[in-house]
Structures are given as structure tokens and as C-alpha cells.
C-alpha atoms as a PDB file:
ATOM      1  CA  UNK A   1     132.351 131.353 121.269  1.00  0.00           C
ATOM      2  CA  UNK A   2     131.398 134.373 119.054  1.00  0.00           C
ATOM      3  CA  UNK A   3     133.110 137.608 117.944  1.00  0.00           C
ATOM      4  CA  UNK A   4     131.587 140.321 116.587  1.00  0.00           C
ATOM      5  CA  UNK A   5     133.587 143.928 115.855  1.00  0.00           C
ATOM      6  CA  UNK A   6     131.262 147.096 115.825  1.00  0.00           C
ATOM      7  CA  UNK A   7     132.166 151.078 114.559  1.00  0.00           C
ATOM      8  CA  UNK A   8     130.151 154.243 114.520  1.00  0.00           C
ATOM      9  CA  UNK A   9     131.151 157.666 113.985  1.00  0.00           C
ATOM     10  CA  UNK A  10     128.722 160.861 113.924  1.00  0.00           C
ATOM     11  CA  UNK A  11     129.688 164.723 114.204  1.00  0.00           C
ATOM     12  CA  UNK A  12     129.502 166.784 116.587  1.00  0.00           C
ATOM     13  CA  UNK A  13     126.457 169.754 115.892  1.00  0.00           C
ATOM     14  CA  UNK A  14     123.525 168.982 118.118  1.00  0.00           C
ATOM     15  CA  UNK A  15     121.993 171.096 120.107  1.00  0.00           C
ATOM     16  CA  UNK A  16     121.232 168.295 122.676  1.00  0.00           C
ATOM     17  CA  UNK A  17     123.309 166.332 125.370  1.00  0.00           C
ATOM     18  CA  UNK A  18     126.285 164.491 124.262  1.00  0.00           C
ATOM     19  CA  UNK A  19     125.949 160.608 125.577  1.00  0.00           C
ATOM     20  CA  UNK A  20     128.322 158.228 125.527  1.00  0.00           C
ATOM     21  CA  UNK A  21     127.862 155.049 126.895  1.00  0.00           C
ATOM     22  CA  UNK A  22     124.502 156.033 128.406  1.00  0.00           C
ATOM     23  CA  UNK A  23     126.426 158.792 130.367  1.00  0.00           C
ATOM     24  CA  UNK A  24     125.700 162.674 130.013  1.00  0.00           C
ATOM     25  CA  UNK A  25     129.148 164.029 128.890  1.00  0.00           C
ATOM     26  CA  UNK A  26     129.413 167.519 130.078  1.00  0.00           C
ATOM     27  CA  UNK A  27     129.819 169.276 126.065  1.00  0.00           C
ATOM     28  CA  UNK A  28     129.204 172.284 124.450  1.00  0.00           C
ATOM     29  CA  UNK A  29     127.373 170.039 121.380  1.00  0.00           C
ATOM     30  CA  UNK A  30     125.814 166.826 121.047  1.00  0.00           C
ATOM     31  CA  UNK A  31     126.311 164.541 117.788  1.00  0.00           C
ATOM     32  CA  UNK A  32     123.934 164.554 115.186  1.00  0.00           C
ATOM     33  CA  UNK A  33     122.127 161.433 114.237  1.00  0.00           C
ATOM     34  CA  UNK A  34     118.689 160.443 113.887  1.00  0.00           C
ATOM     35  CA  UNK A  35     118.563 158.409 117.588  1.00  0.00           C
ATOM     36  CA  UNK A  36     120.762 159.988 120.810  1.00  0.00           C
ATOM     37  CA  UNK A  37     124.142 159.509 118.531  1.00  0.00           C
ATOM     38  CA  UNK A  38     125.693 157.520 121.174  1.00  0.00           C
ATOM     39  CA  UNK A  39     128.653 155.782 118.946  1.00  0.00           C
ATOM     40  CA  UNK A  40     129.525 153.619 121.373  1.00  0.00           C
ATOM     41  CA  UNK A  41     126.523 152.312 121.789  1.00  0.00           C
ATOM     42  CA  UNK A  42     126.144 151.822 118.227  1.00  0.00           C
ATOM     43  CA  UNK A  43     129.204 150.440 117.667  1.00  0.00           C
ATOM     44  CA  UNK A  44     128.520 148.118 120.716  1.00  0.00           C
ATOM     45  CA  UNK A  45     124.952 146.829 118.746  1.00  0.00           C
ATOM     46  CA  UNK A  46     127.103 146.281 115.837  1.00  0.00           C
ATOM     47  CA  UNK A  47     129.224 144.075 117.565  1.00  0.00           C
ATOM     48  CA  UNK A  48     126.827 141.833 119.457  1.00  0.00           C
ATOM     49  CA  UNK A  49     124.504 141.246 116.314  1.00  0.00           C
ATOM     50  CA  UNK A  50     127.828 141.021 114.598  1.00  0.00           C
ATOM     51  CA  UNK A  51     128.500 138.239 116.624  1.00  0.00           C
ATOM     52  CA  UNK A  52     125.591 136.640 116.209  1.00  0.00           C
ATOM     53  CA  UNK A  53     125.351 136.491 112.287  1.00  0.00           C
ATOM     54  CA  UNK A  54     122.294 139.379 112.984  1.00  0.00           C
ATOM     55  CA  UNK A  55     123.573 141.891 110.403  1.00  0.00           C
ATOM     56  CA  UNK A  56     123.628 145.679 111.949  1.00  0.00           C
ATOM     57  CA  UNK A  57     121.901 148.117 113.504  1.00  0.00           C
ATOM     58  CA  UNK A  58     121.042 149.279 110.826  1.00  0.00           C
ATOM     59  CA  UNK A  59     119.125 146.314 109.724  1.00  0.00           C
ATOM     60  CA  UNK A  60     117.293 146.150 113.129  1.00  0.00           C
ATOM     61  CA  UNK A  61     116.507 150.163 113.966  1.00  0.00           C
ATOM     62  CA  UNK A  62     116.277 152.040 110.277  1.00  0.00           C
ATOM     63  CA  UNK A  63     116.834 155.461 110.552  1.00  0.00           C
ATOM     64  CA  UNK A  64     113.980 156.267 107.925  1.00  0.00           C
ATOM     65  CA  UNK A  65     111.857 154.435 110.717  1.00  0.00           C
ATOM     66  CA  UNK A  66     110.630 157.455 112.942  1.00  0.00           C
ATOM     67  CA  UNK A  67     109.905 155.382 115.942  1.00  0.00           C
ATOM     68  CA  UNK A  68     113.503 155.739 116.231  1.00  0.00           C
ATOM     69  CA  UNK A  69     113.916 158.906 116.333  1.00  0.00           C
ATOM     70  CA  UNK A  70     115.811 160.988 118.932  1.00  0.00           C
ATOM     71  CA  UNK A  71     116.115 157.270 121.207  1.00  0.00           C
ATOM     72  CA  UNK A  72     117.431 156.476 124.089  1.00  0.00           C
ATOM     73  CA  UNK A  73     120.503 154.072 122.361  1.00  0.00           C
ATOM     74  CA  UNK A  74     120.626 151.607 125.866  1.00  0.00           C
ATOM     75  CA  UNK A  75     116.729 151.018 124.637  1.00  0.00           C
ATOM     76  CA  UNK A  76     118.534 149.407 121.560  1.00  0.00           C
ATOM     77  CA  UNK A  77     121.346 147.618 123.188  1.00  0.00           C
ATOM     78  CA  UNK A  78     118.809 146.149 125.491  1.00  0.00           C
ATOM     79  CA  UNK A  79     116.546 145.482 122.851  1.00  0.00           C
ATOM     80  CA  UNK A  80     119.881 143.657 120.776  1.00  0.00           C
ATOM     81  CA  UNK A  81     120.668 141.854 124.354  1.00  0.00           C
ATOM     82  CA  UNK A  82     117.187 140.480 124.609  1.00  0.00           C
ATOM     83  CA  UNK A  83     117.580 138.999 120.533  1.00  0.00           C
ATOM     84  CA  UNK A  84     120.798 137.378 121.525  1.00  0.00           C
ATOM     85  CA  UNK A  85     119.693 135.298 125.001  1.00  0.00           C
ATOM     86  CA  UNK A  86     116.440 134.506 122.579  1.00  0.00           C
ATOM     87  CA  UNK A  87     118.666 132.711 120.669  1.00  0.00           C
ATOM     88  CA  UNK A  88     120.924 131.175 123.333  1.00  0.00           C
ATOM     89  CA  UNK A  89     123.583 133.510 123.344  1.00  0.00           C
ATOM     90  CA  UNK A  90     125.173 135.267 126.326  1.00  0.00           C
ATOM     91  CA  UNK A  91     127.899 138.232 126.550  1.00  0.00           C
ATOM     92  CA  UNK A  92     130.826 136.696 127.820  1.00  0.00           C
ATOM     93  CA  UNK A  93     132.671 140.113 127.274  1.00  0.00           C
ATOM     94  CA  UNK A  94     132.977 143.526 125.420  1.00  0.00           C
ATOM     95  CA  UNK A  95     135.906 145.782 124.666  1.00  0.00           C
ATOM     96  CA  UNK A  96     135.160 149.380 123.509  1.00  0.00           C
ATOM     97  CA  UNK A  97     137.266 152.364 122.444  1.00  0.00           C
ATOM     98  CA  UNK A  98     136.446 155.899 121.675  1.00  0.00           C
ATOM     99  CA  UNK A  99     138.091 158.144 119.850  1.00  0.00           C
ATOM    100  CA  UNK A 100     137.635 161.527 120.409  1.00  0.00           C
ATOM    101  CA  UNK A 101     139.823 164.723 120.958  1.00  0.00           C
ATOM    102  CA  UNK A 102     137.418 166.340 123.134  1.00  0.00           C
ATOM    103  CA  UNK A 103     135.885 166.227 125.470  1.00  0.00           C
ATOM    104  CA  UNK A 104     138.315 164.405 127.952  1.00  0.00           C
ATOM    105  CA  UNK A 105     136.564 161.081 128.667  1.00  0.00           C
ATOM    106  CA  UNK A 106     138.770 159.156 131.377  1.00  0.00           C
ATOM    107  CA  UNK A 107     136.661 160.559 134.470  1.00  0.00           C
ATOM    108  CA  UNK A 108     133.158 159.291 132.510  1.00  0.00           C
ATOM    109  CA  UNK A 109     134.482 155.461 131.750  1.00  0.00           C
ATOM    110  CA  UNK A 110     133.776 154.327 135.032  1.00  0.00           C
ATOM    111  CA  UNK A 111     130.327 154.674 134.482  1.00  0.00           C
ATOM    112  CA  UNK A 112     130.041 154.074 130.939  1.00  0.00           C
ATOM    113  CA  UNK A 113     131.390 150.315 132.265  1.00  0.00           C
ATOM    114  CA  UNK A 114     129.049 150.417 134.861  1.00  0.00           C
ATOM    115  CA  UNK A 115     125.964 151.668 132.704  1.00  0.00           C
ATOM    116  CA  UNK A 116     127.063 149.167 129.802  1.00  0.00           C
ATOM    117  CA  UNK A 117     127.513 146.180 132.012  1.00  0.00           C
ATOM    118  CA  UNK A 118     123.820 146.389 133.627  1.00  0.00           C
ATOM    119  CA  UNK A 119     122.304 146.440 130.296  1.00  0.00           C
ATOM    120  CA  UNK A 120     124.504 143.620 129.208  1.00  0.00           C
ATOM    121  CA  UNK A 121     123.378 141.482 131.987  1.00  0.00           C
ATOM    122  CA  UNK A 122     126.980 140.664 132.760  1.00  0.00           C
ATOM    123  CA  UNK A 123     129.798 142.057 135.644  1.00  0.00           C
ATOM    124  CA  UNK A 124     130.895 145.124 135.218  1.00  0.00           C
ATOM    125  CA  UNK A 125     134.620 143.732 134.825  1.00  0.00           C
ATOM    126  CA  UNK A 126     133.763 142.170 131.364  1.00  0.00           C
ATOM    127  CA  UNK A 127     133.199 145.355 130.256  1.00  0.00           C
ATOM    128  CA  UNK A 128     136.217 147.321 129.574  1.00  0.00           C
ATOM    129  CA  UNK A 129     136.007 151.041 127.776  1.00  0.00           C
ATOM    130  CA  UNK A 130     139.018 153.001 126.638  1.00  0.00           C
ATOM    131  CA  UNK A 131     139.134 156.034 124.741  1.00  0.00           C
ATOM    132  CA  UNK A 132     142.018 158.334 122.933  1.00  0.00           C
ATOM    133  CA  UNK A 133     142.786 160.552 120.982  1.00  0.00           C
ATOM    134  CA  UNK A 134     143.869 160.383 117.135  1.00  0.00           C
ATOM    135  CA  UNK A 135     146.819 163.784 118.368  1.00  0.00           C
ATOM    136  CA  UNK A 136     144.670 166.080 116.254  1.00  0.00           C
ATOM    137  CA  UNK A 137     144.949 163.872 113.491  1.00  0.00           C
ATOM    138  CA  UNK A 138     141.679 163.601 110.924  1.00  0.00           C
ATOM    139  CA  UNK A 139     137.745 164.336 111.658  1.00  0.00           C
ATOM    140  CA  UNK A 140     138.430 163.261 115.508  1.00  0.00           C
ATOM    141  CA  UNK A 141     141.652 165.106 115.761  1.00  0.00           C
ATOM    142  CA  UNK A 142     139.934 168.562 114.390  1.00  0.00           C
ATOM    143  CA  UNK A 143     137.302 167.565 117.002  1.00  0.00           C
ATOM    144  CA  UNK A 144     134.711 167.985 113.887  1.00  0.00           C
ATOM    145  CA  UNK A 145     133.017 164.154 115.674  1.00  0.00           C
ATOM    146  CA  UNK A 146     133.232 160.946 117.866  1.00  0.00           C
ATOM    147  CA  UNK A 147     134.049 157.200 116.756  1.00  0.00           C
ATOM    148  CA  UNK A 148     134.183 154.314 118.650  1.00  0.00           C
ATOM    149  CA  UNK A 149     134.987 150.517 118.341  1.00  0.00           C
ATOM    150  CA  UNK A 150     133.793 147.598 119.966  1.00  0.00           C
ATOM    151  CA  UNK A 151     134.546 144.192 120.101  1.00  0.00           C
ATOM    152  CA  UNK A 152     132.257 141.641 121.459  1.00  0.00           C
ATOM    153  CA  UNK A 153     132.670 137.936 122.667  1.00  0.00           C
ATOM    154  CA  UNK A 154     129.423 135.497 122.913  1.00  0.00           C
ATOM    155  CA  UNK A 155     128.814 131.983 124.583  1.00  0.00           C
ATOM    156  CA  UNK A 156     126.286 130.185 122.749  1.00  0.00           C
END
């Protein structure tokens, strides 16, 4: 077994959709970042290659590479999931949380597990997504971005 812990924050300021998890989150702004922004994706990759002794995502997708520009994030995670069953390694679980003061996310985590799991290859109940809020506390708390954790688990 292999554990792996992933974060990724970005602010909010794009004028494109805001995804989390591979969902479309109803918002008035998207995050900025040179892919989609989705931190919990991010933070997810970070985790898995984390896991793995792979470095980050950084390593793997450069953001002064322009092929990644404006990407769909679950093309990375898949990409990262591919790396890790090259190498024997399997998700055995994830744990994610996001912290955000808005939007409300509890009615989108449902399918952010069920988006998440399908491009992890594994059941949808070992994936498990939580977010909060930080009680208007910091960046989150002003509602100025997102951040996320994630903590993965590998079987070699």
C-alpha cells in the first residue's frame, strides 16, 4: 500500500464555467488557471503521483506547456491513472475535501464521486468527497478562491 496527499488552490476570476470534480458548478466565475482550474482534480493528480513516488502535476502537465492550456483536468487524471496501472499500481481509494465558502457544494458531490470514480477505474464508494467551509475565515472564507485536499491509497 501507497499514500499520497494532494492540494490545489486557484481564485476565483474566470470568465468560464466553474468545475469541480468534472462537474459544472452553477457560479457567477470560474477559477483562473492555465488548464479548467479544477482544484480537486489537481489536488487528486497530486495525490496519486504522490503516491507513487511520480513527483506532481506539475512535473507531468507544465503550465508554460500550451498543449495544456484551458484542459479538460479528468484528461489529466486519466492520463495520471493510466501512469500508475503502467506501473502496477491500482486505486484502492481516495478521500477529497474542498474548501470553499461559495458556492454551496453538497448537492454537486454525488456526482463529483460518481465522475471521479469512473475515471479512477474503481467503485464509486472508494471515492468519498467532502467539502466546507473555512466560516469566512482567510482567501476561502472572503470567497476570493477554492482549495481542496486529497488523499490517495494505492495497491501495488
Amino acid at each position: 500500500m501507497r499514500i499520497g496527499h494532494g492540494y490545489d488552490a486557484h481564485r476565483f476570476g474566470a470568465a468560464r464555467p466553474l468545475v469541480l470534480g468534472g462537474v459544472v458548478v452553477p457560479h457567477d466565475t470560474g477559477l483562473v488557471a492555465h488548464s479548467d482550474g479544477d482544484v480537486l482534480i489537481h489536488a487528486l493528480c497530486d495525490a496519486l503521483l504522490g503516491a507513487a513516488g511520480l513527483g506532481d502535476i506539475g512535473r507531468h502537465f507544465p503550465d508554460s506547456d500550451p498543449a495544456y492550456a484551458a484542459i479538460d483536468s479528468r484528461v489529466l487524471l486519466r492520463r495520471v491513472v493510466a501512469s500508475l496501472h503502467e506501473r502496477g499500481l491500482r486505486v484502492h481509494n481516495v478521500d477529497a475535501t474542498v474548501v470553499a465558502q461559495r458556492p454551496r457544494l453538497a448537492a454537486h458531490v454525488d456526482a463529483m464521486r460518481a465522475t471521479l470514480a469512473s475515471d479512477l477505474a474503481v467503485a464509486v464508494e472508494r471515492v468519498n468527497v467532502k467539502a466546507t467551509t473555512t466560516e469566512g475565515m482567510g482567501f476561502t472564507g472572503r470567497a476570493e478562491g477554492i482549495a481542496s485536499h486529497a488523499v490517495a491509497l494505492l495497491e501495488e
